[in-house]
C-alpha atoms as a PDB file:
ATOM      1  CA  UNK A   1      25.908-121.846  15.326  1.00  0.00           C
ATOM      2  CA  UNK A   2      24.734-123.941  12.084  1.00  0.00           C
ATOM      3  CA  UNK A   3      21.374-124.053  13.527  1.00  0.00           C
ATOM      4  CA  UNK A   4      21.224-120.224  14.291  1.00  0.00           C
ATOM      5  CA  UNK A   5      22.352-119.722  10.397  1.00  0.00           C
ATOM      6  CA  UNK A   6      19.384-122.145   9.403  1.00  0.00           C
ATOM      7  CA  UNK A   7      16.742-120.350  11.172  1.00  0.00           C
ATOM      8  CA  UNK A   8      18.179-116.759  10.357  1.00  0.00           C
ATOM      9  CA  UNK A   9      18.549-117.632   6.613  1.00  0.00           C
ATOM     10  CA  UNK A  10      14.655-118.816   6.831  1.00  0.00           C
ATOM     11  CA  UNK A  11      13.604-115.815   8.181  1.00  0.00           C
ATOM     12  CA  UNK A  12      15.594-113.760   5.611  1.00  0.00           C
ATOM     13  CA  UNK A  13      13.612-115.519   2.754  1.00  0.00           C
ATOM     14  CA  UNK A  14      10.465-114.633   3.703  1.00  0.00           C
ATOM     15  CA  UNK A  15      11.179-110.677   3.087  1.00  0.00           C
ATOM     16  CA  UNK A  16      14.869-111.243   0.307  1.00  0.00           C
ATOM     17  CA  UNK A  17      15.279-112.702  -2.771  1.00  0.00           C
ATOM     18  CA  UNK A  18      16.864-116.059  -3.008  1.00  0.00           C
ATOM     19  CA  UNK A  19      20.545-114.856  -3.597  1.00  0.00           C
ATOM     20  CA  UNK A  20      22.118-111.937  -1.625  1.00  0.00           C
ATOM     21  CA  UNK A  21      22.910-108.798  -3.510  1.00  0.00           C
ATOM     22  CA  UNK A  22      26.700-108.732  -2.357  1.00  0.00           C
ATOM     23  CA  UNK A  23      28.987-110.261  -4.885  1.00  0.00           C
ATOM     24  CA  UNK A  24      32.099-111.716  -3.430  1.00  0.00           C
ATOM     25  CA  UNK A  25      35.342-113.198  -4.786  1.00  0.00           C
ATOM     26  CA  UNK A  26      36.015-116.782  -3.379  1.00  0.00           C
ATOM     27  CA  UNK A  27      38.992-118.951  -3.462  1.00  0.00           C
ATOM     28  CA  UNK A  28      38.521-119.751  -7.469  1.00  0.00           C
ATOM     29  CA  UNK A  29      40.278-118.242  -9.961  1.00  0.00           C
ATOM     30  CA  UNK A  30      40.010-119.505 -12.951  1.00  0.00           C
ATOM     31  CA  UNK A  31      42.360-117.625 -15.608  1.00  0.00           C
ATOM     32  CA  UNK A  32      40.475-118.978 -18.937  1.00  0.00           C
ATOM     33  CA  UNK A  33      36.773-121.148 -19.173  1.00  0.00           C
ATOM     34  CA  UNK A  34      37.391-124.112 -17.604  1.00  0.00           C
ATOM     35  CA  UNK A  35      36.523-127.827 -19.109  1.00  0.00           C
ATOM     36  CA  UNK A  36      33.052-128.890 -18.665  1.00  0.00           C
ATOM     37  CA  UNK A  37      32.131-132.312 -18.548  1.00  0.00           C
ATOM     38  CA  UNK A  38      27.681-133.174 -18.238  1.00  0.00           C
ATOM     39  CA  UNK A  39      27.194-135.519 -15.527  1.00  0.00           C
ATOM     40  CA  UNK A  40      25.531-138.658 -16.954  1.00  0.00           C
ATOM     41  CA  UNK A  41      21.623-138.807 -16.205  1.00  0.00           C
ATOM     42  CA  UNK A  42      21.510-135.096 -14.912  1.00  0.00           C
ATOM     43  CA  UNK A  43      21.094-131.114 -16.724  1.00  0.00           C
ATOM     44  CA  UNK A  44      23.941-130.571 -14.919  1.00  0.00           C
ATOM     45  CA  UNK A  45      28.119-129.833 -16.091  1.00  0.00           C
ATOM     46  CA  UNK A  46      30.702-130.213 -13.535  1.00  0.00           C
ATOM     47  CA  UNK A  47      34.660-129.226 -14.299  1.00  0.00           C
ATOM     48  CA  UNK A  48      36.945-131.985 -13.521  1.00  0.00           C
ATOM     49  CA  UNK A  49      40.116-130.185 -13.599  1.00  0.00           C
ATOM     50  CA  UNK A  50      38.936-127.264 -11.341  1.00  0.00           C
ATOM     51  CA  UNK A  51      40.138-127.230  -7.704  1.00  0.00           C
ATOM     52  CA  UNK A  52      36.794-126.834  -5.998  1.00  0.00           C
ATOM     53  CA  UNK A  53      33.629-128.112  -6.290  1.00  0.00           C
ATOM     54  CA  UNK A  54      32.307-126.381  -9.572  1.00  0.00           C
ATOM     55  CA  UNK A  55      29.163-126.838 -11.694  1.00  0.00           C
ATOM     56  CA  UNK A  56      27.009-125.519 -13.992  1.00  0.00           C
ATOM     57  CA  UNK A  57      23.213-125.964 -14.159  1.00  0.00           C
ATOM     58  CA  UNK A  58      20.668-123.699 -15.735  1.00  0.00           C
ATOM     59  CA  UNK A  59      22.640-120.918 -17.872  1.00  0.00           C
ATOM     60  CA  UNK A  60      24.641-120.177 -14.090  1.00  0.00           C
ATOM     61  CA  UNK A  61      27.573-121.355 -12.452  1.00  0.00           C
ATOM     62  CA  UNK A  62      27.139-123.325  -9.229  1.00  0.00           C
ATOM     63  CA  UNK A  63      30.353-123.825  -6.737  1.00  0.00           C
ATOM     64  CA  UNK A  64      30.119-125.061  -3.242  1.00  0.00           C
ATOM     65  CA  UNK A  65      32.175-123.278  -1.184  1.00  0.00           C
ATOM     66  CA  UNK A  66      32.955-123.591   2.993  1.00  0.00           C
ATOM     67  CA  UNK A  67      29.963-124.984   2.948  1.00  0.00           C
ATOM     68  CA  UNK A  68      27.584-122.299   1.277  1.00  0.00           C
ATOM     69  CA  UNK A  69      26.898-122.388  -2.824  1.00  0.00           C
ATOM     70  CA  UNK A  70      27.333-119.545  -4.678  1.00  0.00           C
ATOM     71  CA  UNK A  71      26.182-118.417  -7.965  1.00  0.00           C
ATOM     72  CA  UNK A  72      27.556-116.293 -10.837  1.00  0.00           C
ATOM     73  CA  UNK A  73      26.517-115.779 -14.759  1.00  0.00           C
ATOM     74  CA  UNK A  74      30.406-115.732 -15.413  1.00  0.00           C
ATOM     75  CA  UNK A  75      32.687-118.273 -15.183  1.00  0.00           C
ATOM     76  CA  UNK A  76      35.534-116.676 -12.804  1.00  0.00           C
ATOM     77  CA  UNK A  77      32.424-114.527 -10.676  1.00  0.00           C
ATOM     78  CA  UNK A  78      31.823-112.191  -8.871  1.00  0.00           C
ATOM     79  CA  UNK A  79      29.921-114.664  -6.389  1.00  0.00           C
ATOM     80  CA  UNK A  80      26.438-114.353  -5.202  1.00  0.00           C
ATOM     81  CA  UNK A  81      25.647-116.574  -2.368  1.00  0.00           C
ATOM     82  CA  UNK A  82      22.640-118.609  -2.247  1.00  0.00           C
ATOM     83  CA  UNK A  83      20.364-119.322   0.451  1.00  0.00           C
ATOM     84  CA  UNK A  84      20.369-123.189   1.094  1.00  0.00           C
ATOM     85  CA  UNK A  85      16.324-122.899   0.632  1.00  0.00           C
ATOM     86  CA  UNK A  86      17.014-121.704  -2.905  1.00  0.00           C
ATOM     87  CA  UNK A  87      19.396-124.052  -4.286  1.00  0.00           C
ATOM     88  CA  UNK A  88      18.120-125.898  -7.092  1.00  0.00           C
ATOM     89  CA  UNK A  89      17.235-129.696  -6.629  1.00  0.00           C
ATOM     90  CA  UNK A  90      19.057-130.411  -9.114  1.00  0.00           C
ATOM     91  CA  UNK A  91      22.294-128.968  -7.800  1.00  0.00           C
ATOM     92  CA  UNK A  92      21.484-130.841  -3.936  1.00  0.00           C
ATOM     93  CA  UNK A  93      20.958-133.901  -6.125  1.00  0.00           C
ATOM     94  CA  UNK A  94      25.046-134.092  -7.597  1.00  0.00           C
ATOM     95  CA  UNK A  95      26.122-137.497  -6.231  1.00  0.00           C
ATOM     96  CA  UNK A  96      29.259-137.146  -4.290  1.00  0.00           C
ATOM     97  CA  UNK A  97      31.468-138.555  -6.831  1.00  0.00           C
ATOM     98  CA  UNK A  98      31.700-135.319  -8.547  1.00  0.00           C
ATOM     99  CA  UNK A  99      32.523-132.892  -5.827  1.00  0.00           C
ATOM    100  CA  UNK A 100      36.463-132.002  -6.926  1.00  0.00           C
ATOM    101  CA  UNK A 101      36.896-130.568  -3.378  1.00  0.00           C
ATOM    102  CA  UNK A 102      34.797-132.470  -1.042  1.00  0.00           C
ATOM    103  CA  UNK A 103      34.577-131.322   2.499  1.00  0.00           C
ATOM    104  CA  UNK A 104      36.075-133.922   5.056  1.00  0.00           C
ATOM    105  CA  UNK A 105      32.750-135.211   6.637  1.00  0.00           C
ATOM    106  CA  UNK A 106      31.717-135.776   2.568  1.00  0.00           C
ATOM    107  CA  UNK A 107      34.360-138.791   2.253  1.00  0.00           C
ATOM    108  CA  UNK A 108      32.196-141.058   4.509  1.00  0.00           C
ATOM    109  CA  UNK A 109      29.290-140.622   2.460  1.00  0.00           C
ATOM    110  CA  UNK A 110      28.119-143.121  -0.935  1.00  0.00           C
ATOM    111  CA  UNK A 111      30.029-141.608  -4.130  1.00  0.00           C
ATOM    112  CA  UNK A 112      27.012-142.778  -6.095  1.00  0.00           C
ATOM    113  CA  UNK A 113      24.503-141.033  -3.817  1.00  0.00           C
ATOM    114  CA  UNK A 114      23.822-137.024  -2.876  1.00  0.00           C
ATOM    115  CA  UNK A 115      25.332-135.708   0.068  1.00  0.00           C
ATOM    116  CA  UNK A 116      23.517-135.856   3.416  1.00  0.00           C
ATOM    117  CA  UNK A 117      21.808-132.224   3.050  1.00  0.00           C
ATOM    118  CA  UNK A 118      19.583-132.987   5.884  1.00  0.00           C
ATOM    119  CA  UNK A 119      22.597-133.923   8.026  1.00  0.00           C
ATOM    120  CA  UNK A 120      23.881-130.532   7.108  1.00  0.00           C
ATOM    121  CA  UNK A 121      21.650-128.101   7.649  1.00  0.00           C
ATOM    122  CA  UNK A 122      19.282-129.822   9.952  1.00  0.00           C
ATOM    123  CA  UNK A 123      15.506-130.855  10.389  1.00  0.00           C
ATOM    124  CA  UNK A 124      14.239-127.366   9.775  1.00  0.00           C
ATOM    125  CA  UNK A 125      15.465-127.024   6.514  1.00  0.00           C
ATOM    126  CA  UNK A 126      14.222-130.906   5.409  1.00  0.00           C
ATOM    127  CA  UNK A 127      10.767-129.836   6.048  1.00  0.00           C
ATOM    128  CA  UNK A 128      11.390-127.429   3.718  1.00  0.00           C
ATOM    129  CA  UNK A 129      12.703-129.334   1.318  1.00  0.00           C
ATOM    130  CA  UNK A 130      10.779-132.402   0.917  1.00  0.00           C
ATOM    131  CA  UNK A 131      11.161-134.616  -1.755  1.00  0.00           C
ATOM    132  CA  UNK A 132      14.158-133.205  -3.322  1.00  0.00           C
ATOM    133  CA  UNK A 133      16.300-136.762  -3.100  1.00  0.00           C
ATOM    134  CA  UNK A 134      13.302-138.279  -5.234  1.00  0.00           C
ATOM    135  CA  UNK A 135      12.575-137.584  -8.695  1.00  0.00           C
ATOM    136  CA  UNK A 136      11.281-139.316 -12.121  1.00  0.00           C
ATOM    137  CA  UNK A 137      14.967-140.327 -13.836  1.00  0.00           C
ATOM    138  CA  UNK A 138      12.785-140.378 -16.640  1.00  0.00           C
ATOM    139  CA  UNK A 139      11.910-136.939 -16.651  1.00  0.00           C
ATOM    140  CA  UNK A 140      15.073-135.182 -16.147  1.00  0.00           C
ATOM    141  CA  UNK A 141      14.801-131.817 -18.183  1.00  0.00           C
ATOM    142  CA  UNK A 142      17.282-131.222 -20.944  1.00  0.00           C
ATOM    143  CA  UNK A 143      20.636-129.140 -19.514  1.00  0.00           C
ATOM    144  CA  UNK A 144      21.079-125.498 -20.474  1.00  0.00           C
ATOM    145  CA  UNK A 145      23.545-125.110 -23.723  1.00  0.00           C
ATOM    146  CA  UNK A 146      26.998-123.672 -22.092  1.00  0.00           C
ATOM    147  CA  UNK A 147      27.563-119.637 -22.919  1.00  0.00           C
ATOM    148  CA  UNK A 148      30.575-120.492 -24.900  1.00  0.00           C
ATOM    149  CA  UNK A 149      31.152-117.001 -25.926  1.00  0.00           C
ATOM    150  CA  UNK A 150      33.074-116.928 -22.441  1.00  0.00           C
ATOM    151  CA  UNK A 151      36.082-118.165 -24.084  1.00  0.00           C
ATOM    152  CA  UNK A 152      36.820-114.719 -25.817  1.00  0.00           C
ATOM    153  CA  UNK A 153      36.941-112.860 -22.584  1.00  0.00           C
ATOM    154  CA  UNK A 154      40.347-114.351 -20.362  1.00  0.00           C
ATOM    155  CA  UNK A 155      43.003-112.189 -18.813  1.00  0.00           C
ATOM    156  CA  UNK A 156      42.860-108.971 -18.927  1.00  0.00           C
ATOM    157  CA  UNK A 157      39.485-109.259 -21.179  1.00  0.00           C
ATOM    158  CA  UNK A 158      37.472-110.549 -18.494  1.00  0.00           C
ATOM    159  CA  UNK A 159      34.493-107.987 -17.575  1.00  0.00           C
ATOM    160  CA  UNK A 160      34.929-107.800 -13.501  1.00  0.00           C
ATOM    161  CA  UNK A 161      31.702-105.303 -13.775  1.00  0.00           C
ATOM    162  CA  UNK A 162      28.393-106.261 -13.009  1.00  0.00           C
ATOM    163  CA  UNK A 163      26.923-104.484 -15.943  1.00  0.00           C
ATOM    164  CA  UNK A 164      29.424-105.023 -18.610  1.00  0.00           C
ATOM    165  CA  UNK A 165      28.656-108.996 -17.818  1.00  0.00           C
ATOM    166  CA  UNK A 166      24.941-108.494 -17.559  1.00  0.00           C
ATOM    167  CA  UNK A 167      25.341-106.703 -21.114  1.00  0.00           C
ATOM    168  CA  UNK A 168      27.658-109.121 -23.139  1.00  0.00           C
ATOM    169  CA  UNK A 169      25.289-112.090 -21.656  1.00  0.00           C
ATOM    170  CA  UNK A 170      22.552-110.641 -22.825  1.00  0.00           C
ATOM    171  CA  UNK A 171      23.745-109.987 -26.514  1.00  0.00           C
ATOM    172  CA  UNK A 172      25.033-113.492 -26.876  1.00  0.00           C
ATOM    173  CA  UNK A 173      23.334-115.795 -24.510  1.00  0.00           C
ATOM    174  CA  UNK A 174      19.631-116.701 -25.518  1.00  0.00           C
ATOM    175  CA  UNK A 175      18.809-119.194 -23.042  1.00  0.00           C
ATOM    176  CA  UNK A 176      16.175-118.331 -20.195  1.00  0.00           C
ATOM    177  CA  UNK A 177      16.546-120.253 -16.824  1.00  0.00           C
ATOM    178  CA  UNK A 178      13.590-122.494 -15.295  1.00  0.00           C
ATOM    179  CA  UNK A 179      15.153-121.402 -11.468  1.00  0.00           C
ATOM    180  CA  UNK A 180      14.176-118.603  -9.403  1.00  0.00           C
ATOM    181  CA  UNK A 181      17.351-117.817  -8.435  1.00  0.00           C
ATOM    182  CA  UNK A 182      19.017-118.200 -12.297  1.00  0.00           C
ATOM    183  CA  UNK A 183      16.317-115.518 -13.548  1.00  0.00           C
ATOM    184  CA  UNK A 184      17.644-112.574 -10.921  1.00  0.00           C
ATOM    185  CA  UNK A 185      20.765-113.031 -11.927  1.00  0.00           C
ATOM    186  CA  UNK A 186      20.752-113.963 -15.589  1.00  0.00           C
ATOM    187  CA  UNK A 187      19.281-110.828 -17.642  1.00  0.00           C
ATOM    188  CA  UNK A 188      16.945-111.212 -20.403  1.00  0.00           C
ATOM    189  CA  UNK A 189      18.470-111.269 -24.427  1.00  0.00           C
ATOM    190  CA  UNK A 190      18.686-109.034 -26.171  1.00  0.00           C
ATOM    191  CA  UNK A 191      16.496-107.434 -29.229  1.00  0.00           C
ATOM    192  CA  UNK A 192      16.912-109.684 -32.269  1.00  0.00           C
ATOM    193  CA  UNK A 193      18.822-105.948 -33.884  1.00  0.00           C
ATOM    194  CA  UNK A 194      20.753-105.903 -31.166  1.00  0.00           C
ATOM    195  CA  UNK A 195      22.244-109.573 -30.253  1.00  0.00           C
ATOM    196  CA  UNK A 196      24.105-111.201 -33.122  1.00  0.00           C
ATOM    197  CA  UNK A 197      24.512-114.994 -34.066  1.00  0.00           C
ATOM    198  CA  UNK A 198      26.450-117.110 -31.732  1.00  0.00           C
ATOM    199  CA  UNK A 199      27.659-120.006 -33.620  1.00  0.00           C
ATOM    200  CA  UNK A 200      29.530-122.065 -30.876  1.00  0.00           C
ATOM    201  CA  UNK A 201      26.591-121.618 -28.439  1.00  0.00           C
ATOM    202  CA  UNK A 202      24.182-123.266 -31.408  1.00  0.00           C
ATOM    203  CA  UNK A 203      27.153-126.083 -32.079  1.00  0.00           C
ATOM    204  CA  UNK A 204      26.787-126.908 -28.480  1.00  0.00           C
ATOM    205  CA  UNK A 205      23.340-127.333 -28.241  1.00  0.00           C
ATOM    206  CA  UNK A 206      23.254-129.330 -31.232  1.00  0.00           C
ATOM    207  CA  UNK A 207      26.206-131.622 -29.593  1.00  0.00           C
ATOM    208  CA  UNK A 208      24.400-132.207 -26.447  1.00  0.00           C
ATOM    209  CA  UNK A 209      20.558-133.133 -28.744  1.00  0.00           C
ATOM    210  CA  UNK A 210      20.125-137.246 -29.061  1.00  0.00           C
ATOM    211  CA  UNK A 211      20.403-138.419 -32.510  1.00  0.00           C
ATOM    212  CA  UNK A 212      16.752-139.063 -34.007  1.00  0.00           C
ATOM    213  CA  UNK A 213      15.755-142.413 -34.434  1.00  0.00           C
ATOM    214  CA  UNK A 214      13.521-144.169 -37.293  1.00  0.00           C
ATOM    215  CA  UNK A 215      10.998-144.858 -35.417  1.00  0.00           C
ATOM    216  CA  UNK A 216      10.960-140.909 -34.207  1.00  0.00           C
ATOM    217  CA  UNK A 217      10.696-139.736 -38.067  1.00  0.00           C
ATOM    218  CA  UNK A 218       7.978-141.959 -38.812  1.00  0.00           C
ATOM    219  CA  UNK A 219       5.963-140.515 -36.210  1.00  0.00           C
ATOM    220  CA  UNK A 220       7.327-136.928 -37.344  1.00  0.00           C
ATOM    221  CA  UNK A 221       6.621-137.467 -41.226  1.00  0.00           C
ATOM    222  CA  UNK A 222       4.197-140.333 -41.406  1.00  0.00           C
ATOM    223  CA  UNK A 223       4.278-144.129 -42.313  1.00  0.00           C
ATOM    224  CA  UNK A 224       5.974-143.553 -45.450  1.00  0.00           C
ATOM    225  CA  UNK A 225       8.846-141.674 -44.840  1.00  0.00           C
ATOM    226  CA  UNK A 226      12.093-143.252 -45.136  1.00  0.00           C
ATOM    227  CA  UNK A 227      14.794-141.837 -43.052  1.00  0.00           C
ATOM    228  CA  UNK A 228      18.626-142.351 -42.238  1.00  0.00           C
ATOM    229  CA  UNK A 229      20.580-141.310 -39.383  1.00  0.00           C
ATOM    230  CA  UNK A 230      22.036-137.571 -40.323  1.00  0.00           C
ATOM    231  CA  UNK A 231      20.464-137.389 -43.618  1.00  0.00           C
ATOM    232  CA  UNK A 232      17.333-135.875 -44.904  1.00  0.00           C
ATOM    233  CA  UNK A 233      14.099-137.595 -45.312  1.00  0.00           C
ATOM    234  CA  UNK A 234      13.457-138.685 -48.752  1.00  0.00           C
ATOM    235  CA  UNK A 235       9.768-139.005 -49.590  1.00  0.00           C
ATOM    236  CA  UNK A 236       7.989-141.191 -52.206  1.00  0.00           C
ATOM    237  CA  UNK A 237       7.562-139.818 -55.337  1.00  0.00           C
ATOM    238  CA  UNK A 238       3.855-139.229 -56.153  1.00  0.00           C
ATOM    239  CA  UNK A 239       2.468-139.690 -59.666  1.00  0.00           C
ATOM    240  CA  UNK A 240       2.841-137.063 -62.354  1.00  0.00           C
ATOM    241  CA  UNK A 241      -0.564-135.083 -62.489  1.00  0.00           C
ATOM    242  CA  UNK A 242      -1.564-135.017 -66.346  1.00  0.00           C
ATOM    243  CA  UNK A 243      -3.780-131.730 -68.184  1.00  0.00           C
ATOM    244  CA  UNK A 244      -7.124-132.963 -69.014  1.00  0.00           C
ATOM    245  CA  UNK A 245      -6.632-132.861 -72.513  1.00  0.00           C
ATOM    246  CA  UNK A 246      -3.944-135.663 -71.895  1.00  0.00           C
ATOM    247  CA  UNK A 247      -6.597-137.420 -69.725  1.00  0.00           C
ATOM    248  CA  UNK A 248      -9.184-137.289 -72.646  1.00  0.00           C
ATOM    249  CA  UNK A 249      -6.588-138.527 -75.514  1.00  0.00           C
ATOM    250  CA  UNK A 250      -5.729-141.411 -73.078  1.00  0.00           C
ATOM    251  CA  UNK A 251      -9.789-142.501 -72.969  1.00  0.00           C
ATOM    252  CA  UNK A 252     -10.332-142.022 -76.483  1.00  0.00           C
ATOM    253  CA  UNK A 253     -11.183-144.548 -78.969  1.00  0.00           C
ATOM    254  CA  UNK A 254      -8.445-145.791 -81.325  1.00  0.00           C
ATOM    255  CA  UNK A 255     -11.439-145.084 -83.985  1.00  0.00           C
ATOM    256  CA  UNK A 256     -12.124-141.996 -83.085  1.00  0.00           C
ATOM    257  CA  UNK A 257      -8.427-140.783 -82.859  1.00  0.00           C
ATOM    258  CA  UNK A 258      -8.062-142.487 -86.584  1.00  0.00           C
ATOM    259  CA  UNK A 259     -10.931-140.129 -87.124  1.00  0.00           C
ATOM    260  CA  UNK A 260      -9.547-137.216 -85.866  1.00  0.00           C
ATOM    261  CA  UNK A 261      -5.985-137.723 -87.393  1.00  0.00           C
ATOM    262  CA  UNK A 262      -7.477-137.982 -91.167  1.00  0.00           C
ATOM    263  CA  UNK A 263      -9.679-134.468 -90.692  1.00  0.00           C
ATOM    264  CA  UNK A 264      -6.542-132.776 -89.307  1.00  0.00           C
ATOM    265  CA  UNK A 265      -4.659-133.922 -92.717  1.00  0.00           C
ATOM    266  CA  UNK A 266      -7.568-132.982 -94.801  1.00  0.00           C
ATOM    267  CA  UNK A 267      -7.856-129.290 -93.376  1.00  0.00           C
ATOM    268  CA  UNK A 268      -4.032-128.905 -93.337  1.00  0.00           C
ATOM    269  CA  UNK A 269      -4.039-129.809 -97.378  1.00  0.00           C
ATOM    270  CA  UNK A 270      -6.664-127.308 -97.825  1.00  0.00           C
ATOM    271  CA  UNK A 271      -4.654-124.883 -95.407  1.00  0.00           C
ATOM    272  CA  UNK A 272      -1.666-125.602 -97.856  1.00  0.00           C
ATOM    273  CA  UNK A 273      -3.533-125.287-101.635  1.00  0.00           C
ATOM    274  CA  UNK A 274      -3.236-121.828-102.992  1.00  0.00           C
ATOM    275  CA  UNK A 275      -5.783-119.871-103.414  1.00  0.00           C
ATOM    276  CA  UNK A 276      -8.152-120.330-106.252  1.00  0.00           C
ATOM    277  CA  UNK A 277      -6.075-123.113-107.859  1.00  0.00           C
ATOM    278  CA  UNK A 278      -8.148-126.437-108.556  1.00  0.00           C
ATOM    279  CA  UNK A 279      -9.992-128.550-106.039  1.00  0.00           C
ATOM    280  CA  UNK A 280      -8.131-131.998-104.737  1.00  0.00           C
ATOM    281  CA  UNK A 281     -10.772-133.530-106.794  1.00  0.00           C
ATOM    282  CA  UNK A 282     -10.337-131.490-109.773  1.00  0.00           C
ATOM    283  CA  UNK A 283      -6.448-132.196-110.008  1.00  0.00           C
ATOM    284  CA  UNK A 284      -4.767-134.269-113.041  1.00  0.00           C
ATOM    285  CA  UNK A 285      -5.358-138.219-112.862  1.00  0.00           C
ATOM    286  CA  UNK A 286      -1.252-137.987-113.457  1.00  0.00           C
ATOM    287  CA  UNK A 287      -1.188-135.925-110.069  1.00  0.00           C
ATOM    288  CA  UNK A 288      -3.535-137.294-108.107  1.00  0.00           C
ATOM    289  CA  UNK A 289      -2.578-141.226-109.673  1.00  0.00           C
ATOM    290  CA  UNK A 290      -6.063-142.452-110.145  1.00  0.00           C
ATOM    291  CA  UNK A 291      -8.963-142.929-112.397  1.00  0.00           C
ATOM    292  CA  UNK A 292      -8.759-140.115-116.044  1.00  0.00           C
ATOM    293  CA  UNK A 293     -12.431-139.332-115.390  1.00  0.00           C
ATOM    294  CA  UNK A 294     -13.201-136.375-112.434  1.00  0.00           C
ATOM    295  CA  UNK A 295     -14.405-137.703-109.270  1.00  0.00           C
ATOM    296  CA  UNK A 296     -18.435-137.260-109.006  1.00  0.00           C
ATOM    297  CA  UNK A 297     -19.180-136.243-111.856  1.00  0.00           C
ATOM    298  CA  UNK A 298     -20.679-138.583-114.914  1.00  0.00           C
ATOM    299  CA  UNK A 299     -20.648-139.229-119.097  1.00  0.00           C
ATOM    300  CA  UNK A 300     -23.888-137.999-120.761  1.00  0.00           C
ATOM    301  CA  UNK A 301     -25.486-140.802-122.604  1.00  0.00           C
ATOM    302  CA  UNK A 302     -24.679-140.327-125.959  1.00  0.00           C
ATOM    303  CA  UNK A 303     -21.462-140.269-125.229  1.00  0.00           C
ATOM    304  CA  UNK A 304     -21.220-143.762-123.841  1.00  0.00           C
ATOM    305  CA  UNK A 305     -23.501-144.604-126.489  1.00  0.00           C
ATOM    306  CA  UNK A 306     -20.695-143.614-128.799  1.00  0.00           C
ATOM    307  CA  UNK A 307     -17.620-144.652-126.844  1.00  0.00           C
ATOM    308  CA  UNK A 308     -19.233-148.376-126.654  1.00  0.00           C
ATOM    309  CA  UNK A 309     -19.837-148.433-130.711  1.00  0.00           C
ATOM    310  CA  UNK A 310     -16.394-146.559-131.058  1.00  0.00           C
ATOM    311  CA  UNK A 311     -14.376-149.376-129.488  1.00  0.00           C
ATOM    312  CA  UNK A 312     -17.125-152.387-131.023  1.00  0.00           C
ATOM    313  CA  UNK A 313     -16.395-150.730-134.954  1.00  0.00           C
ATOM    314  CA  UNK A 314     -11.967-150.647-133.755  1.00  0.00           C
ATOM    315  CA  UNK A 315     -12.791-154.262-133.028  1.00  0.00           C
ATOM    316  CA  UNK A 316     -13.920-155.170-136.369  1.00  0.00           C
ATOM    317  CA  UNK A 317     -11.394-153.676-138.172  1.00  0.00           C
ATOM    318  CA  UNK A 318      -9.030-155.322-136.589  1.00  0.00           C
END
């Protein structure tokens, strides 16, 4: 009978999408948004304190069921089931460990490793499925952010309509799967006018990045950035850029700014004289505190003549 299911589900997937288009309840209710806990070294969530084996990989939830997975965009379904050609790798590749609600013939199995797929669904679907228990650990994509909106909607709030769920999830969910089967069931945002800000959704993401390292911001901002953990990058100061006229008073010659200084002062006294008042040669000796004769200007020759016999005759006399 497993072997008839195998061969009828591969000849279903040539002409059907990936998931059926029945939605089905299953033996999970879950009355609020369950705990979910990432499984180290994977993009994948499980819930610990859910009784059944329930994940969450690529903006969906995953739970493995009597022996089929099933798929939903909400938390408590409706259920989609999945065709075992279309489950994710990711979701084959859950070590057993984290199964809540392991089938029996799962307990013999390593904890540490995947469970036996090939064992399960037989030689036909293997072929199929090649290479899915190996994979780069170093290249493990990042996991989805988790569509914490959810929380609002418990109880009696919980949209059990298709397109009331496709519609809140796309006004507050932004992420886009990388799965086949995640894109036909996980609609497309919204507009930017239409969806608003979801703040726990961005929290979570940010929660789930790796801290950046040094070494990370020098590559990001060059060789001299200096960086802390959770604190901004604080650049060295360049040098002040000066006007050229500051450049050209630096270069000057202490002569030539001597030079400069004493013709400012002598066109800010004549600036200052008033007008047609006496030249700054042409001032008093008592205001100008030099020499009683004019500056430039000279004695005719009798008069020294006379001045020098004038003082030679107050000689004599005395």
């Amino acid at each position: 009978m497993r072997k008839f299911l195998i061969v009828l589900w591969l000849l279903l997937a040539a002409v059907t999408p990936a998931t059926a288009s029945v939605q089905v309840f299953i033996g999970i209710n879950l009355p609020v948004y369950p705990q979910l806990v990432r499984v180290p070294g994977y993009p994948v969530y499980y819930a610990p304190r859910v009784a059944g084996n329930f994940f969450f990989y690529d903006g969906l939830y995953w739970v493995f069921y009597d022996d089929d997975w099933y798929v939903s965009s909400w938390y408590n379904g409706p259920w989609t089931l999945v065709a075992p050609l279309a489950v994710p790798v990711f979701i084959l590749r859950i070590p057993v460990r984290y199964y809540r609600d392991p089938p029996i013939y799962f307990r013999t199995w390593r904890r540490e490793a995947p469970p036996r797929w090939r064992e399960h669904w037989g030689d036909d679907w293997a072929e199929h499925r090649r290479g899915w228990d190996h994979w780069d650990r170093r290249a493990v994509p990042p996991p989805a952010p988790l569509p914490i909106y959810q929380r609002r909607y418990s109880g009696d709030r919980y949209p059990r309509d298709i397109r009331e769920q496709r519609d809140l999830s796309g006004q507050h969910y932004r992420y886009r799967p990388r799965e086949t089967a995640a894109r036909e069931l996980l609609p497309p945002p919204a507009p930017p006018s239409v969806r608003g800000p979801d703040r726990d959704e961005r929290e979570a993401a940010r929660r789930e990045r790796p801290p950046r390292t040094m070494e990370q911001d020098r590559q990001r901002f060059g060789p001299d950035a200096e960086s802390r953990q959770g604190s901004p990058i604080h650049r060295r100061a360049e040098p002040m850029q000066m006007e050229p006229r500051q450049r050209e008073a630096r270069q000057m010659d202490p002569r030539q700014m001597e030079a400069g200084r004493d013709h400012r002062m002598r066109e800010r006294e004549m600036r200052d004289r008033p007008t047609g008042g006496p030249r700054m040669d042409e001032r008093a000796p008592q205001d100008r505190g030099g020499s009683t004769q004019p500056r430039g200007r000279k004695q005719p020759p009798q008069e020294e003549e006379r001045g020098r016999h004038g003082g030679n005759e107050r000689q004599m006399e005395r």
